[in-house]
Structures are given as C-alpha cells and as structure tokens.
C-alpha atoms as a PDB file:
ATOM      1  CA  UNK A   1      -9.600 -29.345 -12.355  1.00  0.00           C
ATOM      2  CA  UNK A   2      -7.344 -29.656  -9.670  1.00  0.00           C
ATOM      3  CA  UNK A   3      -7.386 -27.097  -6.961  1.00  0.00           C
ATOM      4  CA  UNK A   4      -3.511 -26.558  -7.240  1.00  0.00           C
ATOM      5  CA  UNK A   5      -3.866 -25.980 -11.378  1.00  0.00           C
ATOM      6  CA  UNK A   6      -7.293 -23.670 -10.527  1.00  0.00           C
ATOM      7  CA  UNK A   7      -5.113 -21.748  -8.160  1.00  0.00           C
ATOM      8  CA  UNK A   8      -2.780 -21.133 -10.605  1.00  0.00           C
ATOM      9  CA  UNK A   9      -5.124 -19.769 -13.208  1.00  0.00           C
ATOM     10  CA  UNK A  10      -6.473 -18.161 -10.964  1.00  0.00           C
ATOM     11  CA  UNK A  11      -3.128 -16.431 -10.219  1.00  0.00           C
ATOM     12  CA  UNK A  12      -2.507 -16.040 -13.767  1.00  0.00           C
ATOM     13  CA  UNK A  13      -5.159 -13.747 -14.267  1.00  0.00           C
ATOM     14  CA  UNK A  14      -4.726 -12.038 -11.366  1.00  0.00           C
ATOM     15  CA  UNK A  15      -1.078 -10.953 -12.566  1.00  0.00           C
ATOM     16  CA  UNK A  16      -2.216 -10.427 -16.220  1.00  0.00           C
ATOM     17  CA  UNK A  17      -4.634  -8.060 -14.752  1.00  0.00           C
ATOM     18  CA  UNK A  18      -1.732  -6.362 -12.963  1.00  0.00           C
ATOM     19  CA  UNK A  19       0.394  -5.613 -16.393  1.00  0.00           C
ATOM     20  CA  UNK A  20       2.479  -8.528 -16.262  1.00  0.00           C
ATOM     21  CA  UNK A  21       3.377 -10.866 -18.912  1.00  0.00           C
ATOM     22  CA  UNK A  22       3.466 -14.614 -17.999  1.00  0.00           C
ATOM     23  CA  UNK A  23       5.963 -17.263 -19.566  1.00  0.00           C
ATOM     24  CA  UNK A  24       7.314 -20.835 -18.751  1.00  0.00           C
ATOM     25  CA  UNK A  25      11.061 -20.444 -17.895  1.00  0.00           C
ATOM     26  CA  UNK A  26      12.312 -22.921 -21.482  1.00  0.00           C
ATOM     27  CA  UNK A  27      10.290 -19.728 -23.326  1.00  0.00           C
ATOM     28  CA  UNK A  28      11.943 -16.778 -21.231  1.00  0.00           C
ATOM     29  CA  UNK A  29      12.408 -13.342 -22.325  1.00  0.00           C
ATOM     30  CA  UNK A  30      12.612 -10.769 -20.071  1.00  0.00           C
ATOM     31  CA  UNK A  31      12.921  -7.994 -22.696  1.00  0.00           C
ATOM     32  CA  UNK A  32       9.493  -8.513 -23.609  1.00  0.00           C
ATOM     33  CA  UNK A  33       7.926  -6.694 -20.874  1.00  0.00           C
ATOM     34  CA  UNK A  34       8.725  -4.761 -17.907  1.00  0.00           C
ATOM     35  CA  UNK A  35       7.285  -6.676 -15.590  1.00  0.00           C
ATOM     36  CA  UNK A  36       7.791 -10.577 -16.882  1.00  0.00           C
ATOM     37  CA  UNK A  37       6.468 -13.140 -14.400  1.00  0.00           C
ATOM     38  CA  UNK A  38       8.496 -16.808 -15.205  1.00  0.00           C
ATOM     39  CA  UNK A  39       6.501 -19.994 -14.142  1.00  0.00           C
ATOM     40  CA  UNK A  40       8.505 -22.806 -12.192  1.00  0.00           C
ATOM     41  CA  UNK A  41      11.483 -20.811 -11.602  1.00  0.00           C
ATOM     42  CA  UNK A  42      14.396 -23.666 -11.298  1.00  0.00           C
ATOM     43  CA  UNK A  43      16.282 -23.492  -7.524  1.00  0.00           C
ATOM     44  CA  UNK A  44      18.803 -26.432  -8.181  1.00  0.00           C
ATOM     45  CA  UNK A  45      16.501 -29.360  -6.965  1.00  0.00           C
ATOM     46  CA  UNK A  46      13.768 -27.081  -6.066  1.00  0.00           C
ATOM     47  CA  UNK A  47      11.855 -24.687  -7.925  1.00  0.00           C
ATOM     48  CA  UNK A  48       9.476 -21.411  -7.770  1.00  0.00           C
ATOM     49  CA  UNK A  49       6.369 -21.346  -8.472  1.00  0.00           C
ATOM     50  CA  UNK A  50       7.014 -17.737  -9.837  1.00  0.00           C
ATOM     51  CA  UNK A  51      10.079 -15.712  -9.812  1.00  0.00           C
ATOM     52  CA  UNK A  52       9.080 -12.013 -10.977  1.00  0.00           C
ATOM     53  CA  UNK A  53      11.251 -10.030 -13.213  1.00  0.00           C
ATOM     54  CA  UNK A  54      10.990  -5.940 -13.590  1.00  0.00           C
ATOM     55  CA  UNK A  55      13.194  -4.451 -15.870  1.00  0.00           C
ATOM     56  CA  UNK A  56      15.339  -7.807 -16.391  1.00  0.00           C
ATOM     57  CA  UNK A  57      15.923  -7.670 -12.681  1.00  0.00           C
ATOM     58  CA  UNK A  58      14.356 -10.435 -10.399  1.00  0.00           C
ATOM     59  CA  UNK A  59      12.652  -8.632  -7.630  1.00  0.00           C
ATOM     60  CA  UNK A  60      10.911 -11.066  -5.944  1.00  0.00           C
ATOM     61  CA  UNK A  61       8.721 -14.745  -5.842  1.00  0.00           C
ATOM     62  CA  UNK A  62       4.998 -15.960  -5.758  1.00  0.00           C
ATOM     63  CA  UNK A  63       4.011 -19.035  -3.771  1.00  0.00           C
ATOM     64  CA  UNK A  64       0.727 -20.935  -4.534  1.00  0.00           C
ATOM     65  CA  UNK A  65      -1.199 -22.836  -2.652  1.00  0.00           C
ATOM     66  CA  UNK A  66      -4.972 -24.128  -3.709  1.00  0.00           C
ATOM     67  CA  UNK A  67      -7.245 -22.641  -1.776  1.00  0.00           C
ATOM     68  CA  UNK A  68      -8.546 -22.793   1.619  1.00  0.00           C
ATOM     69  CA  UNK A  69      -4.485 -23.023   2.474  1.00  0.00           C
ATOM     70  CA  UNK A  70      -3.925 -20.794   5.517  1.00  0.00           C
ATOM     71  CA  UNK A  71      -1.205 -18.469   3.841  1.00  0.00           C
ATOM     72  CA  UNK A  72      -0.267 -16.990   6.884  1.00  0.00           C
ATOM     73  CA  UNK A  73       1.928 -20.158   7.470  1.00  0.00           C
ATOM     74  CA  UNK A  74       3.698 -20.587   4.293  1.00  0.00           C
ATOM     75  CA  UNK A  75       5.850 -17.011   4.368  1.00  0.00           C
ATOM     76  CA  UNK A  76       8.536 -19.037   5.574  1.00  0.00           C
ATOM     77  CA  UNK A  77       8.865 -21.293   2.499  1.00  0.00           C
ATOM     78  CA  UNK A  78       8.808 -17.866   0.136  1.00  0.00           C
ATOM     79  CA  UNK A  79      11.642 -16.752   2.220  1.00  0.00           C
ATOM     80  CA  UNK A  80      13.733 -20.505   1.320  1.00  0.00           C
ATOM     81  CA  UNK A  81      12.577 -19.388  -2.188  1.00  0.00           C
ATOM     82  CA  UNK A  82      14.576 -16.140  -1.933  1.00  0.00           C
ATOM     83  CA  UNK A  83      17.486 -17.625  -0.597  1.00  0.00           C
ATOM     84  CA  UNK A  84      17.450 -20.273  -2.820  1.00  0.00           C
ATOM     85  CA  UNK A  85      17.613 -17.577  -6.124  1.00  0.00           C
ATOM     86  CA  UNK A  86      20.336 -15.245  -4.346  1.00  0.00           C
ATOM     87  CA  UNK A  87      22.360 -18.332  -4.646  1.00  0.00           C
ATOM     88  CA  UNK A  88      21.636 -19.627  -7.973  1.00  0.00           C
ATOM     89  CA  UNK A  89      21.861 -17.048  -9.767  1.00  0.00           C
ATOM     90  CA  UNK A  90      25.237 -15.160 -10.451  1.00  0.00           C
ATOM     91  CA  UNK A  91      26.224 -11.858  -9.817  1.00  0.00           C
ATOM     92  CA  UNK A  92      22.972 -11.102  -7.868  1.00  0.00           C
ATOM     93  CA  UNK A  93      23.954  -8.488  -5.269  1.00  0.00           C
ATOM     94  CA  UNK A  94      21.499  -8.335  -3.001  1.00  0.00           C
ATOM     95  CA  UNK A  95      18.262 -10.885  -1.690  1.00  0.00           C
ATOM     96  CA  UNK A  96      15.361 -10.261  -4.213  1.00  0.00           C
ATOM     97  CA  UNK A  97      13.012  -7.850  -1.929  1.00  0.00           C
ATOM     98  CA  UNK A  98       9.468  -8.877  -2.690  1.00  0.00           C
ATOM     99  CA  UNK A  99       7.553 -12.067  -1.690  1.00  0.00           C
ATOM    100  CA  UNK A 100       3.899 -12.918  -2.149  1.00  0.00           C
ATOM    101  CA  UNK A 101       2.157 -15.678  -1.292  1.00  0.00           C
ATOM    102  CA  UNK A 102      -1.480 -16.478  -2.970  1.00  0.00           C
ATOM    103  CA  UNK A 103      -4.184 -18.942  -3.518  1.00  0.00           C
ATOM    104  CA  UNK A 104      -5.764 -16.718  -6.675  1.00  0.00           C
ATOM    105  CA  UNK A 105      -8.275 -16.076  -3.899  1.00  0.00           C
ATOM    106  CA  UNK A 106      -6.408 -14.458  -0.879  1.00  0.00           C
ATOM    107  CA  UNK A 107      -2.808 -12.702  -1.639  1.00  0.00           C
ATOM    108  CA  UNK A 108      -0.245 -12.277   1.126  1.00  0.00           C
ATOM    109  CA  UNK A 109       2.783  -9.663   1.060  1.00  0.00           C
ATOM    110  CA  UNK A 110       5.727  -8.666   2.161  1.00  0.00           C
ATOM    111  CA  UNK A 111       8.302  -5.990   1.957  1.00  0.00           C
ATOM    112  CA  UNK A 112      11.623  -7.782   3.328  1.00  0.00           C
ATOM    113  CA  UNK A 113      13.573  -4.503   3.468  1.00  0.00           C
ATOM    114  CA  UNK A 114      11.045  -3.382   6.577  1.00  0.00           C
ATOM    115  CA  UNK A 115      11.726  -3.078   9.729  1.00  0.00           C
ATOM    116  CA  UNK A 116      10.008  -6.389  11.716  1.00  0.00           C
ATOM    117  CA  UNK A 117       8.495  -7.719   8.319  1.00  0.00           C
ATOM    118  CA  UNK A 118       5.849  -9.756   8.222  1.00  0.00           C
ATOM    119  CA  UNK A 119       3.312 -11.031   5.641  1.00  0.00           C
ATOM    120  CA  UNK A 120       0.201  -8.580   5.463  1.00  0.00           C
ATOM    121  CA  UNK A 121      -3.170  -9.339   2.721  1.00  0.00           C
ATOM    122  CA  UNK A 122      -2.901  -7.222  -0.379  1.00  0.00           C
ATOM    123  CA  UNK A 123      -6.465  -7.282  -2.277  1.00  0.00           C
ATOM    124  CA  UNK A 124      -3.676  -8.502  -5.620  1.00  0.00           C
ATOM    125  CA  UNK A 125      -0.226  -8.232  -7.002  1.00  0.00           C
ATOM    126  CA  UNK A 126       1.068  -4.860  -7.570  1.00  0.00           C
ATOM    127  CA  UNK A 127       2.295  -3.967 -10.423  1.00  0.00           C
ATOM    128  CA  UNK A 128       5.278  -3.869 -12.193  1.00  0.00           C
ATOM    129  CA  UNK A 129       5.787  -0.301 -11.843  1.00  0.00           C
ATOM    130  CA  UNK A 130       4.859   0.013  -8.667  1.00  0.00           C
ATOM    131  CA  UNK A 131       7.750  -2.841  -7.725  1.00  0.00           C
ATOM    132  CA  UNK A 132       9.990  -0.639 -10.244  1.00  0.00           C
ATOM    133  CA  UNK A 133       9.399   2.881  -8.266  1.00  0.00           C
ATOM    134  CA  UNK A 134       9.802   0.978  -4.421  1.00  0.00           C
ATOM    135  CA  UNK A 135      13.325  -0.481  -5.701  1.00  0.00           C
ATOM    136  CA  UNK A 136      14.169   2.848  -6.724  1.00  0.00           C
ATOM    137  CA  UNK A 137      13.841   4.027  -3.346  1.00  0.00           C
ATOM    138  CA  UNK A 138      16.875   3.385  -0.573  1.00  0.00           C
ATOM    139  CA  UNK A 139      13.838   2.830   2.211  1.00  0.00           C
ATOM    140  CA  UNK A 140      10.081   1.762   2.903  1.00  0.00           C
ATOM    141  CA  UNK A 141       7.734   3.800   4.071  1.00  0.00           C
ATOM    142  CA  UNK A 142       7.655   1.400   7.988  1.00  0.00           C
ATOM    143  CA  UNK A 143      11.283   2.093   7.673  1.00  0.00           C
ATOM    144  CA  UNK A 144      10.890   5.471   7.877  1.00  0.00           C
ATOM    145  CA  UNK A 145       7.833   5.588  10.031  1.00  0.00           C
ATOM    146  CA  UNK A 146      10.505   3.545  12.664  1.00  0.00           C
ATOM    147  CA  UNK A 147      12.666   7.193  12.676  1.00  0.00           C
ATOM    148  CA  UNK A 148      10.149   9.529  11.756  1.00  0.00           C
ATOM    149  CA  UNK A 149       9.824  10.974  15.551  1.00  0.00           C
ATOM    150  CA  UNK A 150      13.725  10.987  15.949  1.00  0.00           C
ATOM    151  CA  UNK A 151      14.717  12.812  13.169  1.00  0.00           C
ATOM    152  CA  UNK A 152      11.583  14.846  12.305  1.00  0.00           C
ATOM    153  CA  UNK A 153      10.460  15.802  16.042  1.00  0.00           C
ATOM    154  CA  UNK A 154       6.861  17.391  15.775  1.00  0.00           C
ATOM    155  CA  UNK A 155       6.571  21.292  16.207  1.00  0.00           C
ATOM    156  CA  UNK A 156       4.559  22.244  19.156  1.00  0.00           C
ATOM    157  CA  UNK A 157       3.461  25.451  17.824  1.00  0.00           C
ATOM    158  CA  UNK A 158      -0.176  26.179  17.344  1.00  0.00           C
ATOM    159  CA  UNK A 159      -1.241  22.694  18.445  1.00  0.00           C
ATOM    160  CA  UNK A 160      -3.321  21.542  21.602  1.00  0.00           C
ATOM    161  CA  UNK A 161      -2.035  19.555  24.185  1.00  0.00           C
ATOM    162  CA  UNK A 162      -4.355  16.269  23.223  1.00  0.00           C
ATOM    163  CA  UNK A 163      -3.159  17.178  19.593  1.00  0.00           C
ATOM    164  CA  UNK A 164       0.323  16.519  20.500  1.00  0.00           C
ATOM    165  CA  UNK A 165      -0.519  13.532  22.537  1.00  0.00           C
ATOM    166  CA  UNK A 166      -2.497  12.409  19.741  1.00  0.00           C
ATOM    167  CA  UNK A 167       0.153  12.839  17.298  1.00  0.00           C
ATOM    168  CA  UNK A 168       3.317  11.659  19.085  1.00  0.00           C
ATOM    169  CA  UNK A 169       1.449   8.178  20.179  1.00  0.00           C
ATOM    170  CA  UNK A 170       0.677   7.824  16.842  1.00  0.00           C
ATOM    171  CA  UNK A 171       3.758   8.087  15.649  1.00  0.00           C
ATOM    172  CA  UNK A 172       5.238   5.815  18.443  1.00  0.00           C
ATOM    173  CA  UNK A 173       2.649   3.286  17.495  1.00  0.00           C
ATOM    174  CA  UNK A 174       4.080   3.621  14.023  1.00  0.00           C
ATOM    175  CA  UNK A 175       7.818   3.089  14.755  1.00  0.00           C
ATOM    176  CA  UNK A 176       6.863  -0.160  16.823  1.00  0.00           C
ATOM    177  CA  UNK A 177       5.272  -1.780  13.020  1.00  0.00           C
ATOM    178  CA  UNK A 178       1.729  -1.491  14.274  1.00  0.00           C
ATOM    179  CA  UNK A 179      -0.037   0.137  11.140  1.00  0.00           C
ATOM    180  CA  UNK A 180      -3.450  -0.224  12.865  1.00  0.00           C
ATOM    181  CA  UNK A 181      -4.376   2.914  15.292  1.00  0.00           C
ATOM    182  CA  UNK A 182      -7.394   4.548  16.602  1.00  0.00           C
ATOM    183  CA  UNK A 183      -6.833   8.309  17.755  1.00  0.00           C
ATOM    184  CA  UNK A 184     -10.106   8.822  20.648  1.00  0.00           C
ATOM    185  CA  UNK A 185     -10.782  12.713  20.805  1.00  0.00           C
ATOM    186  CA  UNK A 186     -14.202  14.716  22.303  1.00  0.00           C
ATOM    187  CA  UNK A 187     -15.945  16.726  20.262  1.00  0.00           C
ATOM    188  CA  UNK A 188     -14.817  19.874  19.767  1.00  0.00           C
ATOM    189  CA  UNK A 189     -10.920  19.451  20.362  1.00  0.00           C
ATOM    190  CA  UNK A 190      -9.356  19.484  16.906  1.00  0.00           C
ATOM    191  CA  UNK A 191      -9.669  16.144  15.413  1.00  0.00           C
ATOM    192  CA  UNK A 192      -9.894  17.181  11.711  1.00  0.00           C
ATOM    193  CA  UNK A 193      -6.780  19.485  12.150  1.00  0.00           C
ATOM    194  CA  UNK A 194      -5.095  16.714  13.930  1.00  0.00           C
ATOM    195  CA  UNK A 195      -5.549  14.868  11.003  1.00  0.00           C
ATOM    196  CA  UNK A 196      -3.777  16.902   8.504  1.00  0.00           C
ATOM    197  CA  UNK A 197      -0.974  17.690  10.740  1.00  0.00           C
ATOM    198  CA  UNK A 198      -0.251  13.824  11.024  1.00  0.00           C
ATOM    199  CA  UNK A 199      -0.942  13.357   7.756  1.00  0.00           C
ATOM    200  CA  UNK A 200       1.401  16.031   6.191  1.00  0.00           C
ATOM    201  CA  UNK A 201       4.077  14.894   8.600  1.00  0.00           C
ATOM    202  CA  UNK A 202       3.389  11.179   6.822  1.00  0.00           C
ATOM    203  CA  UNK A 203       3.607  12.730   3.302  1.00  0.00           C
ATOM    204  CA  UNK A 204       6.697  14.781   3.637  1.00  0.00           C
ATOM    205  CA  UNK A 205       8.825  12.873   5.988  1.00  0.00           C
ATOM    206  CA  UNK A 206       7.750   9.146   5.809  1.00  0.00           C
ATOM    207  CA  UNK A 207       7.215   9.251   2.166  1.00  0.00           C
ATOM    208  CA  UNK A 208       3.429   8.384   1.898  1.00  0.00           C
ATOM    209  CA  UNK A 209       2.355   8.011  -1.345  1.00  0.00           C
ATOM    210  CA  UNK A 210      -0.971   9.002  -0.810  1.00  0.00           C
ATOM    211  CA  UNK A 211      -3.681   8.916   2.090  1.00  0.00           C
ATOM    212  CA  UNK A 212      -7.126   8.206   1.451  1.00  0.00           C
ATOM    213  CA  UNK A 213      -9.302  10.402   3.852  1.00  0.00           C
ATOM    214  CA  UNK A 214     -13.000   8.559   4.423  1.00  0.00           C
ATOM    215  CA  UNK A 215     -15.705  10.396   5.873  1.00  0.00           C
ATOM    216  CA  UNK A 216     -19.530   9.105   6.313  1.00  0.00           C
ATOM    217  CA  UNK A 217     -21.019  12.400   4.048  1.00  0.00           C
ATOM    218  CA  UNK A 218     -20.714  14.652   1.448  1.00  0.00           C
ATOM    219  CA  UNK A 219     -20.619  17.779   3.997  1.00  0.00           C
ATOM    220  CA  UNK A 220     -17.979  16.126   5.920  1.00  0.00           C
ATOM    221  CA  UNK A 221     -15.801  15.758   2.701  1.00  0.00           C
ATOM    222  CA  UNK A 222     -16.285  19.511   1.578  1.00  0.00           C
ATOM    223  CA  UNK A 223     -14.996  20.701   5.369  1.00  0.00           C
ATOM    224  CA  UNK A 224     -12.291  18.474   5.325  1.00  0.00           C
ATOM    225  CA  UNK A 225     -11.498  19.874   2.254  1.00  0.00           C
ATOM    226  CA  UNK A 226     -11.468  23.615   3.337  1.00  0.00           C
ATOM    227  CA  UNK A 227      -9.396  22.667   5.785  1.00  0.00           C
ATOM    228  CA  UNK A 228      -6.406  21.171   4.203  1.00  0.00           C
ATOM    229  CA  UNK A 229      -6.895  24.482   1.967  1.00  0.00           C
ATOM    230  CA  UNK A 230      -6.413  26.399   4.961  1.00  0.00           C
ATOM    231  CA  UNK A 231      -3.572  24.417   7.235  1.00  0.00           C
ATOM    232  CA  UNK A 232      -0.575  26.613   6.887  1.00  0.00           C
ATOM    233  CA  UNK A 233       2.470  24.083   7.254  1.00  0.00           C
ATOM    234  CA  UNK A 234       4.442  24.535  10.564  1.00  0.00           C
ATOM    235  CA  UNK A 235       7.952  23.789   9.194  1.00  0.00           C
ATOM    236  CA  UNK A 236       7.551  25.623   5.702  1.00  0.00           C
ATOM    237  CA  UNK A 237       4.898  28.134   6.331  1.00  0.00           C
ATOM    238  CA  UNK A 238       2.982  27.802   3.024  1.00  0.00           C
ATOM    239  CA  UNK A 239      -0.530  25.999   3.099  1.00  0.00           C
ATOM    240  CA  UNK A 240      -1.125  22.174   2.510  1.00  0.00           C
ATOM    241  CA  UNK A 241      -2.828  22.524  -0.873  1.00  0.00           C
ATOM    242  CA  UNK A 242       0.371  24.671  -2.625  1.00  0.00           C
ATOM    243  CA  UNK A 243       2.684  21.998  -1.738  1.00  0.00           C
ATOM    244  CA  UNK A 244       0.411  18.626  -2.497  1.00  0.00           C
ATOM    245  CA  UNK A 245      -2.746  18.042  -4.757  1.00  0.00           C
ATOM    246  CA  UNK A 246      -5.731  16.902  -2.684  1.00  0.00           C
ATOM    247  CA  UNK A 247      -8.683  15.643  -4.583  1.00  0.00           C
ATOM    248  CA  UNK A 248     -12.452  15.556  -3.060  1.00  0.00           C
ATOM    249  CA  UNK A 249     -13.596  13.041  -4.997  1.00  0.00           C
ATOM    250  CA  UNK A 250     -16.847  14.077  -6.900  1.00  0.00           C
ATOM    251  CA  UNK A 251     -17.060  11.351  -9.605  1.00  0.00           C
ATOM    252  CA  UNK A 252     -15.392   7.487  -9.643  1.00  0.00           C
ATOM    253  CA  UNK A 253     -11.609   9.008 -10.608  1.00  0.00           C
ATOM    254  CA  UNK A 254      -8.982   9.421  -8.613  1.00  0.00           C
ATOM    255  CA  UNK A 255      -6.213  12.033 -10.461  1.00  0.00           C
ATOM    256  CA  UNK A 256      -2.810  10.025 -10.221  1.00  0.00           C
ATOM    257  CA  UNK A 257      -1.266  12.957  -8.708  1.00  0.00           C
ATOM    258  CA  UNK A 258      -3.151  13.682  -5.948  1.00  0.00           C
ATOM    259  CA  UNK A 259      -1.387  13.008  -2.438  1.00  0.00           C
ATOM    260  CA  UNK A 260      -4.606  13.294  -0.511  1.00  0.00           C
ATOM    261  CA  UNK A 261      -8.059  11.735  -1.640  1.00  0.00           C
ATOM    262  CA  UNK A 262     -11.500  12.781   0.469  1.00  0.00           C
ATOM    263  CA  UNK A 263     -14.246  10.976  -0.182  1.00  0.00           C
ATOM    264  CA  UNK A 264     -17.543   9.387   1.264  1.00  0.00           C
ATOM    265  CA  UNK A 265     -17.302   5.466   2.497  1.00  0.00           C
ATOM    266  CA  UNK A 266     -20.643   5.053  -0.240  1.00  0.00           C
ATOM    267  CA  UNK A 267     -18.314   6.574  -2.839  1.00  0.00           C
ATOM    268  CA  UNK A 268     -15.597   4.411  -2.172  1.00  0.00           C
ATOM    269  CA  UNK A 269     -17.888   1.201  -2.195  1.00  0.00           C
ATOM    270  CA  UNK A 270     -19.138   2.394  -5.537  1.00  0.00           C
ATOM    271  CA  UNK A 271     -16.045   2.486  -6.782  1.00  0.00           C
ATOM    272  CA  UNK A 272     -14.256  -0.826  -5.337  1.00  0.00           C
ATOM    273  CA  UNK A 273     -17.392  -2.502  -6.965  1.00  0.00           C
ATOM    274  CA  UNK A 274     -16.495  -1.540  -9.981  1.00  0.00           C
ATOM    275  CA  UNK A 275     -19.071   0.999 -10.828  1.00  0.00           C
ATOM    276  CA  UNK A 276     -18.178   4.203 -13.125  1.00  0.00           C
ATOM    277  CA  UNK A 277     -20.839   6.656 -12.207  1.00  0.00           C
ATOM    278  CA  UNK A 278     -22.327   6.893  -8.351  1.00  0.00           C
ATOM    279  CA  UNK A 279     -25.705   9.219  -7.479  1.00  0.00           C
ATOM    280  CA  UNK A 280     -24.137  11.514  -5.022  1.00  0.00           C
ATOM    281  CA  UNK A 281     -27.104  12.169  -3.301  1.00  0.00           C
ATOM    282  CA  UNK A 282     -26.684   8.654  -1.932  1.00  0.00           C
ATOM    283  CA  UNK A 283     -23.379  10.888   0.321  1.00  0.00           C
ATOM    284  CA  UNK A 284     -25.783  13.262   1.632  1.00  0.00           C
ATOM    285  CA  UNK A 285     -27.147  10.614   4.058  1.00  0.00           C
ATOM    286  CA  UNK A 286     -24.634   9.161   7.067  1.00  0.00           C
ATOM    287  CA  UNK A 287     -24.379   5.611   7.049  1.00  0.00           C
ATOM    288  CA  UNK A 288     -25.172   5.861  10.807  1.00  0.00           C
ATOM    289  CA  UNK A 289     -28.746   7.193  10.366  1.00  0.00           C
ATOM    290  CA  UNK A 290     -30.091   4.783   8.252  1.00  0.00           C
ATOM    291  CA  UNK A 291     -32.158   1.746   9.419  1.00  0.00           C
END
C-alpha cells in the first residue's frame, strides 16, 4: 500500500470514529448524516481531498499528506482549498471556516475566524456537532480572549496584588494569541484562588467550554474542589458551584455538563489510554515522589 492511500484510510477511520459519514462526491448525499465528509471534492481543475459538510452546509476541508509530511507547511494549500470552494460553489456567503490538515497520524487545525490564526495539532477531527455548535456562535473563544481585558476589566476587590498581576498578564498574554502561559507564585500567596478567579473570568466572558483542572494527588483535587465551592463571584455575588457544574473526577466519566473538571494527572492518563476503571489509590501518591 501506498503511503498516500494508507494515509487516507487512515483518515477514514479517524473521521468515522468522529461521527461522520464518508462518501465519494458521484455518490453524495448530504441528508444522510449531519456531519457528511465528501472524498475528492471537485475545485474546477483542482480538487479536495475532503470537503466536510454539517447540516448540508460545507464548513470546512481536510488535506492529506502520507506520513512523515511536515504539516506545519501545507496550511497554506488548505487555505487555496477554501478559496477555491467559496468560488465554485454558488450562493455560498461566506469562506468555509474550518481547515485541517492530516497524515491519519498527526492532525493539524485551524479556526480561520481567529484572531492571528494559525494551524495548531488536534489529537483528531472534531466532530460534527462540535463544528455545528462553533458555527452557531458569532465569535471564537481567541476572539474573545483578544477583548476580554477591554470590555470585562478585572475587579480588584478581595484580590492580592501578585493576584492581579497574575491575572491581568495572563490575560494580556491571551489577547496577543499565545495560549501557552506559566503563572510563577511562592507558596502561600493565593495560587489556587488565583486560579478560579481566572478561570471563571474564562468561562463567563470568553466563553470556555470547559477547563480541565490537573493536580499531581487526590488531596490536591478534593481542596481544589472546596474551593471553587467556596469562591463567591466578584461581579454576581453568588458562589462558583451555583452558577457552573464542577466535577472532581472519581471514576473514568466526565458528566457532559460540567464546566470545570479536577482530576489527578494518573487519572487522566488512565483515561486517555483508554481504560474504564483506575485504582485510585494510585492518586494518593505525587508523581514527584516516586523513584
């Protein structure tokens, strides 16, 4: 097999795994599904490898490559591929959002209605109604990070001085599309309650979905816990935990509707590998104590 055709089985299952239904374009029916994913996806002289449908309405393309391909240098090509299916296909009002990139190994993504978008590796392709609920919405979560500190500005009350200065650099790292931060505080100073402050403002005013919350033990998780119970919101004055659900994980499911999840790194390993059941007494033990 060539490593283009196991790429694209490999893709195939990947998407099928996802919820969505695959078809050549001479067999298409996007009323079959709501999420319909159309191989070789005609663009006048060119073509896409795969144009996705959700609910009838194309919402984005997937370009494959066979692995090894560095992906990080083909986001260019899905963005001719967008281009190319705004034009060809009539009546479309706006460029198809969406764009992935994948060798069935390693998936790359992309938002294009961010602010300074840029390719960014997804573990696989979302699915279709996660692509349905984000094209409900006007604007992305880094859109809203970008104006979060303008419009929202942080309340002062009740915090510490390295809080705020925690906080509001934070949030300025956020507006300038760097989603990777590290927040340095001594012991002692608040960093758990820093936390939920940033994290409600995240919730309520950027539009997080969720947050997942790691700590290294079981202890950890149950204070964490207590003290979302007990953070009284600055802006509406009721506490965290009547407003949003937050879950301390104690088995291997997460409950849809939880905002916030707590739970131990081991937990979280247990589960990404798959496994339904975990011994919690494996949480009762830091990760940085053993040898």
């Amino acid at each position: 097999m060539r490593p283009e055709e196991r790429a694209r089985r490999n893709i195939d299952q990947l998407l099928e795994l996802s919820g969505w239904e695959i078809q050549d374009y001479k067999e298409l029916n996007l009323t079959s599904s709501l999420g319909v994913a159309i191989r070789e996806f005609p663009l006048g002289k060119d073509h896409a490898d795969y144009a996705l449908f959700v609910d009838k309405k194309l919402v984005g393309v997937i370009e494959a490559k066979s692995e090894g391909t560095t992906l990080s240098g083909v986001a260019e090509q899905s963005q001719t591929y967008l281009t190319g299916i705004s034009k060809s296909l009539q009546g479309l009002q706006s460029l198809p959002p969406f764009a992935y990139e994948s060798t069935g190994v390693e998936t790359f993504f992309r938002d294009l209605r961010d602010p300074d978008t840029r390719s960014r590796r997804v573990f696989a392709f979302h699915k279709p109604e996660t692509l349905y609920e984000w094209m409900s919405t006007q604007e992305t979560v880094r859109t809203n990070l970008k104006k979060m500190n303008l419009e929202h500005p942080l309340i002062l009350e009740h915090l510490r001085d390295c809080q705020i200065g925690a906080i509001k650099n934070l949030e300025k790292s956020f507006a300038k599309s760097r989603p990777r931060s590290l927040i340095q505080m001594a012991t002692g100073s608040g960093k758990t309650f820093t936390a939920v402050s940033s994290i409600y403002r995240l919730i309520k005013f950027a539009g997080a979905r969720r947050v997942l919350f790691l700590v290294d033990r079981s202890n950890l998780g149950r204070q964490t816990f207590k003290e979302f119970q007990q953070y009284v919101t600055p802006d509406d004055g009721r506490k965290f935990t009547e407003l949003y659900n937050v879950q301390h994980l104690t088995s291997n499911s997460i409950d849809p509707v939880s905002k916030v999840v707590i739970t131990t790194i081991q937990r979280l390993y247990s589960m990404l590998s798959g496994e339904e059941e975990f011994n919690e007494e494996a949480e009762e033990i830091s990760l940085f104590n053993r040898e």
